[in-house]
Protein backbone atom coordinates (compact mmCIF):
# COMPACT_ATOMS: atom_id res chain seq x y z
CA UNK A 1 -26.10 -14.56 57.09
CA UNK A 2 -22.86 -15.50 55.66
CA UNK A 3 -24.06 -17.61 53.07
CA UNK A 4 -25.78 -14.63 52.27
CA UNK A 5 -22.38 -12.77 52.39
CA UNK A 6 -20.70 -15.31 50.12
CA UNK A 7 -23.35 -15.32 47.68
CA UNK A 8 -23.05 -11.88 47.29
CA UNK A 9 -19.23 -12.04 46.87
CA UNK A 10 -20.02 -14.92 44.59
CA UNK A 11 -22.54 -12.66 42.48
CA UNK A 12 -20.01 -10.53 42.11
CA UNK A 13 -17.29 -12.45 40.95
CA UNK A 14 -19.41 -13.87 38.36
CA UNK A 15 -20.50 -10.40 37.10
CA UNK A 16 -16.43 -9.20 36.82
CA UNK A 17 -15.93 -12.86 34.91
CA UNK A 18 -18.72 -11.78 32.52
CA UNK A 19 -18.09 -8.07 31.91
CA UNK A 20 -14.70 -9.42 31.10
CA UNK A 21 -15.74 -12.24 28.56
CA UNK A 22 -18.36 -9.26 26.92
CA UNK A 23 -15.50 -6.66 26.58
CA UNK A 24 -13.41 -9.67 25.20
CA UNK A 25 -16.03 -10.99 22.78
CA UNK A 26 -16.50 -6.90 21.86
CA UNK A 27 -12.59 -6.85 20.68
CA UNK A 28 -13.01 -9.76 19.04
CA UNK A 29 -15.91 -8.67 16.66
CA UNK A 30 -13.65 -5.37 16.22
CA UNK A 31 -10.36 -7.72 15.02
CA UNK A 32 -12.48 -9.76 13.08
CA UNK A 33 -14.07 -6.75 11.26
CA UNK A 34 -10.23 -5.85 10.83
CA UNK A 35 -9.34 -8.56 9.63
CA UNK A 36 -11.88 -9.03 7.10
CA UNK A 37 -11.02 -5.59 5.95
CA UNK A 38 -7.50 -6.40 5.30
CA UNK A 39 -8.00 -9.67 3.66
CA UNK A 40 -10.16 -7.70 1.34
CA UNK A 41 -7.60 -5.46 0.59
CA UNK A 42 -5.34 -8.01 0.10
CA UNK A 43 -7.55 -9.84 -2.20
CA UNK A 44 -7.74 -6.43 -4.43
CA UNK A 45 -4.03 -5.80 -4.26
CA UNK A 46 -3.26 -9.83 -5.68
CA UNK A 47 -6.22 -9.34 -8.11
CA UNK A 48 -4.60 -6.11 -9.48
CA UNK A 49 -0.90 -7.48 -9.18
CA UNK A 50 -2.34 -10.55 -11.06
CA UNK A 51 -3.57 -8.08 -13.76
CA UNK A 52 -0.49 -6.19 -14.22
CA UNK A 53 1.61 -9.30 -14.15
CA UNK A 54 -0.18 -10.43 -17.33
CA UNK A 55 -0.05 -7.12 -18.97
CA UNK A 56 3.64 -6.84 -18.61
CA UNK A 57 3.82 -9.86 -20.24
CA UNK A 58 1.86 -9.36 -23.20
CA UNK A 59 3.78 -6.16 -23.56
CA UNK A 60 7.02 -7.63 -23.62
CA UNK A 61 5.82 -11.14 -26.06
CA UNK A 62 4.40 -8.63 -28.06
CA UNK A 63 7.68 -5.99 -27.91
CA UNK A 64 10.13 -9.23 -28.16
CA UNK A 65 8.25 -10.68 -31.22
CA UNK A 66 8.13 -7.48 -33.47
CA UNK A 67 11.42 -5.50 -32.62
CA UNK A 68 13.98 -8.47 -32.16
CA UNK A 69 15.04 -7.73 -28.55
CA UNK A 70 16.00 -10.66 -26.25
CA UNK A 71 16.02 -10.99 -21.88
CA UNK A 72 19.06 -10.13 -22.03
CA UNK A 73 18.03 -6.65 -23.28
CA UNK A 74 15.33 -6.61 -21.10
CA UNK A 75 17.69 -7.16 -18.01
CA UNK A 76 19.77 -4.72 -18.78
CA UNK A 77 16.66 -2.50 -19.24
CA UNK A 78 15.25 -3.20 -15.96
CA UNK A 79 18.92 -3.01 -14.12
CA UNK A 80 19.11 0.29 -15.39
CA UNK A 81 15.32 1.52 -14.83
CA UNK A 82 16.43 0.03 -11.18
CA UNK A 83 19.33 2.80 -10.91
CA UNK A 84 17.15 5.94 -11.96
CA UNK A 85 16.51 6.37 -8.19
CA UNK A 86 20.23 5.76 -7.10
CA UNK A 87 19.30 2.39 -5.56
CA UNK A 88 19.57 -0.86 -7.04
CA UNK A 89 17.73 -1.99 -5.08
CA UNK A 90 14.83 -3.96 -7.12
CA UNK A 91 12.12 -1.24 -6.71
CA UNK A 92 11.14 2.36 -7.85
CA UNK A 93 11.34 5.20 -5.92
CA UNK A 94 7.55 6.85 -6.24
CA UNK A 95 8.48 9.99 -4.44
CA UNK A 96 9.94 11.44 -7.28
CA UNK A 97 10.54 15.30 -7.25
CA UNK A 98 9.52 18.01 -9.22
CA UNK A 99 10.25 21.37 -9.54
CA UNK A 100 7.60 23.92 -10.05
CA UNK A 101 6.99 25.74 -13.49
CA UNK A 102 6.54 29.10 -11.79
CA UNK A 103 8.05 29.83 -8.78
CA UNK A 104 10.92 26.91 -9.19
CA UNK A 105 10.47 25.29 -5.70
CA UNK A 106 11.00 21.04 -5.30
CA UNK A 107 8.20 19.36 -4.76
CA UNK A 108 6.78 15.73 -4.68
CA UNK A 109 5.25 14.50 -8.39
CA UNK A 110 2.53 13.41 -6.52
CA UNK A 111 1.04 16.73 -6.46
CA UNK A 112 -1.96 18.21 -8.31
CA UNK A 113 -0.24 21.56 -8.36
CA UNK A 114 2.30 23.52 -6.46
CA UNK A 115 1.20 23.78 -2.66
CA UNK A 116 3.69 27.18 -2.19
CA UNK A 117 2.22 28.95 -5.68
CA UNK A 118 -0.74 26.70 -7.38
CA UNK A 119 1.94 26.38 -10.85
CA UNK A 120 2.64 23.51 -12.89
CA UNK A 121 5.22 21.04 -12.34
CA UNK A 122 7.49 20.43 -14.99
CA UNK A 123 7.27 15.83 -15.37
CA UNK A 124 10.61 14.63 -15.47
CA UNK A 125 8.18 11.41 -17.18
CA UNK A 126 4.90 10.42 -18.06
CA UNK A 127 4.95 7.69 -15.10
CA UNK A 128 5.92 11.19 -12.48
CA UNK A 129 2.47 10.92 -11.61
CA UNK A 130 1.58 7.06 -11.45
């Protein structure tokens, strides 16, 4: 009878140990499918930085070869695109604000239209929207 017992309790034990590897091995399928998802991403975002990276180049060659500019200019350039958001701080601000064409209220670029009236935004640039 109480080997009976302790097989029981044994039984048991071993079902806890195994509902706890198959919960395990279930958030382990769910981080991997995470993490496959994010490497993917990250894939995209190096493949596209990669892109713009060589664009930006052949801009400049192309702007330095025909108009007589040098880094130098270029530096300054940049230092001073860097201050248009009051930072220097090495990146753009892409929050940028607008105000609306009709009833005047601030709102983000970002916007399709005004989200008080449905007006226009007056662009402070062409990138307002990028």
């Amino acid at each position: 009878m109480i080997d009976f017992i302790w097989d029981m309790f044994q039984h048991r034990q071993i079902g806890k140990v195994q509902d706890g590897l198959r919960n395990n091995l279930e958030k382990d399928k769910y981080q991997d499918g995470k993490i496959t998802s994010n490497e993917a991403r990250l894939r995209e975002l190096e493949r596209r930085h990669e892109q713009l990276k060589l664009v930006t180049m052949a801009m400049w060659t192309l702007l330095k070869d025909h108009s007589g500019l040098t880094e130098g200019d270029l530096k300054k350039y940049v230092d001073k695109v860097d201050l248009m958001d009051g930072k220097a701080d090495g990146r753009v601000n892409t929050k940028e604000q607008s105000d609306c064409n009709d009833c005047g209220r601030t709102i983000l670029t970002t916007s399709l239209a005004c989200p008080y009236c449905g007006g226009g935004l007056k662009r402070k640039s062409a990138f307002s929207r990028v």
